[in-house]
C-alpha atoms as a PDB file:
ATOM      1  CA  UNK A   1    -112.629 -28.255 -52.798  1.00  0.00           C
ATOM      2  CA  UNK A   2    -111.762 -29.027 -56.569  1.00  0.00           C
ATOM      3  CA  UNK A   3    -109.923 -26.216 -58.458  1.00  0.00           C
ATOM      4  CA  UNK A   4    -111.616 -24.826 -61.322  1.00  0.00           C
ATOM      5  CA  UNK A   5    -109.971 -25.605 -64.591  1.00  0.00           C
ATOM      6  CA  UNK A   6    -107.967 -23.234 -66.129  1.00  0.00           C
ATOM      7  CA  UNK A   7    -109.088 -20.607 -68.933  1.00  0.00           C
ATOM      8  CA  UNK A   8    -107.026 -21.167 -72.003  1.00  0.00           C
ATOM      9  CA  UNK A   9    -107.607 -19.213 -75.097  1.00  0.00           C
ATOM     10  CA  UNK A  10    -105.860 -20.411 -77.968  1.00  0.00           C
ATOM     11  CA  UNK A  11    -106.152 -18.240 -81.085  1.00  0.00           C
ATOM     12  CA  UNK A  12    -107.701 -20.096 -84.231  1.00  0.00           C
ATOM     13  CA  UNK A  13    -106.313 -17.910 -87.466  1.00  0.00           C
ATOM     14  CA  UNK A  14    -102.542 -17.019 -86.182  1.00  0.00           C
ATOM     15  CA  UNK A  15     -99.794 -17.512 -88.329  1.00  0.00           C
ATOM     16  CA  UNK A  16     -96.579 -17.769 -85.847  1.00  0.00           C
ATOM     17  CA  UNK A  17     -94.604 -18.255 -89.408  1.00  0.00           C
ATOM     18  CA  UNK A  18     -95.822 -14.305 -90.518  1.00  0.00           C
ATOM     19  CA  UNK A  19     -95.195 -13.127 -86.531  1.00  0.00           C
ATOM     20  CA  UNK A  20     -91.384 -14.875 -86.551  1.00  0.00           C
ATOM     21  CA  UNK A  21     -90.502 -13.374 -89.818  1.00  0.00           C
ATOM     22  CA  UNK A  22     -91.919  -9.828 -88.904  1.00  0.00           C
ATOM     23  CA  UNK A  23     -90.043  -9.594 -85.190  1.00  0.00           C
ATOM     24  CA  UNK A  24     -86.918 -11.232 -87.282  1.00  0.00           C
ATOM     25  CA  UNK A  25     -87.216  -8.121 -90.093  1.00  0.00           C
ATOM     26  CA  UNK A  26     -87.942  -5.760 -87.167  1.00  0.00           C
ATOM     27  CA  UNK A  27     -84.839  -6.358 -85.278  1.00  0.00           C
ATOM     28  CA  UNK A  28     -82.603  -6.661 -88.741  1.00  0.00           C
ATOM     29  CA  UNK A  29     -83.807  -2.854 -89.386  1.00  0.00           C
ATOM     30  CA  UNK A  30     -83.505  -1.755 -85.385  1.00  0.00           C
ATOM     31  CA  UNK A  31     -79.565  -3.274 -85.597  1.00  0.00           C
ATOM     32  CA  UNK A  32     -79.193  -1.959 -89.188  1.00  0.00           C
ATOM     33  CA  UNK A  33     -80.533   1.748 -87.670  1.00  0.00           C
ATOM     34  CA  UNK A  34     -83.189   2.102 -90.553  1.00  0.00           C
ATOM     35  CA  UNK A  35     -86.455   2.119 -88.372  1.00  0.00           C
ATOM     36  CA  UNK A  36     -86.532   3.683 -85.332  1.00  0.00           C
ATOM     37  CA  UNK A  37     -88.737   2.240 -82.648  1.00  0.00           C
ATOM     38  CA  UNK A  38     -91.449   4.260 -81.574  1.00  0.00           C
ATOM     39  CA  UNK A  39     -92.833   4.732 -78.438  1.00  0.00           C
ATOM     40  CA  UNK A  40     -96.878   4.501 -77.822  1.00  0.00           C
ATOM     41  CA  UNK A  41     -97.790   7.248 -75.667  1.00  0.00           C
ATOM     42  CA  UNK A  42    -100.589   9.590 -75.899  1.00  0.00           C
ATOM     43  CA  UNK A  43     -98.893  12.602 -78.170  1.00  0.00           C
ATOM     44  CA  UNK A  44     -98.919   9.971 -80.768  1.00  0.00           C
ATOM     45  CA  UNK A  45    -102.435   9.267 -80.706  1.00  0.00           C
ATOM     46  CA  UNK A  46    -104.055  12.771 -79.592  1.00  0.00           C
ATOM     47  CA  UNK A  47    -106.439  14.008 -82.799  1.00  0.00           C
ATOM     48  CA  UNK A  48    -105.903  10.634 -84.677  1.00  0.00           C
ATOM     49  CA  UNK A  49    -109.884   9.508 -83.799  1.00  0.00           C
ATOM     50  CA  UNK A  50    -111.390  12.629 -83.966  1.00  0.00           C
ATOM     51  CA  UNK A  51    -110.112  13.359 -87.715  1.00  0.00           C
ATOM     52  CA  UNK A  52    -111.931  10.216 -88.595  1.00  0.00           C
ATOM     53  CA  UNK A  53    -115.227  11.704 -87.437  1.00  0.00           C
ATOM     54  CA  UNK A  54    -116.440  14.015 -89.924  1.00  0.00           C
ATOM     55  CA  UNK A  55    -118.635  15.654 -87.903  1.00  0.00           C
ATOM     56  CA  UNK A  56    -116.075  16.371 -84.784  1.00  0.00           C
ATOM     57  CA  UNK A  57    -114.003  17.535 -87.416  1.00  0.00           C
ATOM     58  CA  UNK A  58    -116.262  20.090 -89.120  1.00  0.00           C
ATOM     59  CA  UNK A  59    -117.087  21.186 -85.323  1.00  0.00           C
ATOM     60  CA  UNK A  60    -113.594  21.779 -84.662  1.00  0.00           C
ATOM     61  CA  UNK A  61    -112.643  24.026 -87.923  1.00  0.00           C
ATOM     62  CA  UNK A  62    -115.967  26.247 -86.785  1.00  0.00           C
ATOM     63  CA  UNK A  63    -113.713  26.975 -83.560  1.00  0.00           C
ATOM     64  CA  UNK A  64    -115.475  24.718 -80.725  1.00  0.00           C
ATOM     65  CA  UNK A  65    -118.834  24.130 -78.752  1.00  0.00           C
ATOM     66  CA  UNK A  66    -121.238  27.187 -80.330  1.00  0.00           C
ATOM     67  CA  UNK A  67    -123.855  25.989 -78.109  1.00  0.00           C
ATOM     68  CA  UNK A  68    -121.858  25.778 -74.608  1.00  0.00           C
ATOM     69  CA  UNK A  69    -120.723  29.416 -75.432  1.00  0.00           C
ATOM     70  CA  UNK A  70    -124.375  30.464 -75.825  1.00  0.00           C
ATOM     71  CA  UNK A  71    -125.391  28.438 -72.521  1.00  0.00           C
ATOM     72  CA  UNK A  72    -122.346  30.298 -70.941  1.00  0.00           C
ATOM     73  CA  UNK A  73    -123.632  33.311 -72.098  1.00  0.00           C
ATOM     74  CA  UNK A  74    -127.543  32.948 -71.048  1.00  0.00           C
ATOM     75  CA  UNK A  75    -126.194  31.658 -67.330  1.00  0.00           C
ATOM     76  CA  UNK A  76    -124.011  35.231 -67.105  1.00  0.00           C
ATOM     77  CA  UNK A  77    -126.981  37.281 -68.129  1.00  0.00           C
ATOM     78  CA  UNK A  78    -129.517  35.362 -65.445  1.00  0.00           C
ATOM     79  CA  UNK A  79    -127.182  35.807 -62.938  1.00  0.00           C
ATOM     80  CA  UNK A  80    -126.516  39.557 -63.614  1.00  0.00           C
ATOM     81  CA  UNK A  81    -130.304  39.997 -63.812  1.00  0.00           C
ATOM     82  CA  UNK A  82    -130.742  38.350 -60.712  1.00  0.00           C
ATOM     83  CA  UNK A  83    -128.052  40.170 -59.066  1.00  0.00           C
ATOM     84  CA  UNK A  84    -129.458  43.888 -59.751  1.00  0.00           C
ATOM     85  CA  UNK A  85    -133.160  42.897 -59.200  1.00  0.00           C
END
């Protein structure tokens, strides 16, 4: 059987100059203790894509779901009525 050939993506519009210098500044600052390196991790990013929503952000200054409360709330009041009937 012949081998498939290989999947190589080589990027069009990269600038390996611009990368060089920026790892090159990055590591001057980490040795020079000005920046501090940052980890990724999910406290970092919780809220950052829901503050760019306007309307997820309107919902959550009115205090949460309105609707689930009221479906809550109608589900509580079947069962109770089926309950003493």
């Amino acid at each position: 059987m012949r081998k498939p050939r290989q999947f190589s993506h080589s990027y069009i519009y990269v600038d390996s100059r611009r990368e060089r210098l920026a790892a090159i500044e990055q590591q001057a600052r980490r040795e020079l203790g000005m920046d501090e390196p940052t980890a990724a991790g999910p406290e970092r990013l919780r809220g950052v894509f829901a503050l760019g929503q306007q309307h997820v952000r309107r919902r959550q200054e009115r205090g949460g779901l309105s609707t689930q409360r009221l479906l809550l709330l109608i589900f509580i009041l079947a069962l109770i009525w089926y309950l003493l009937l």
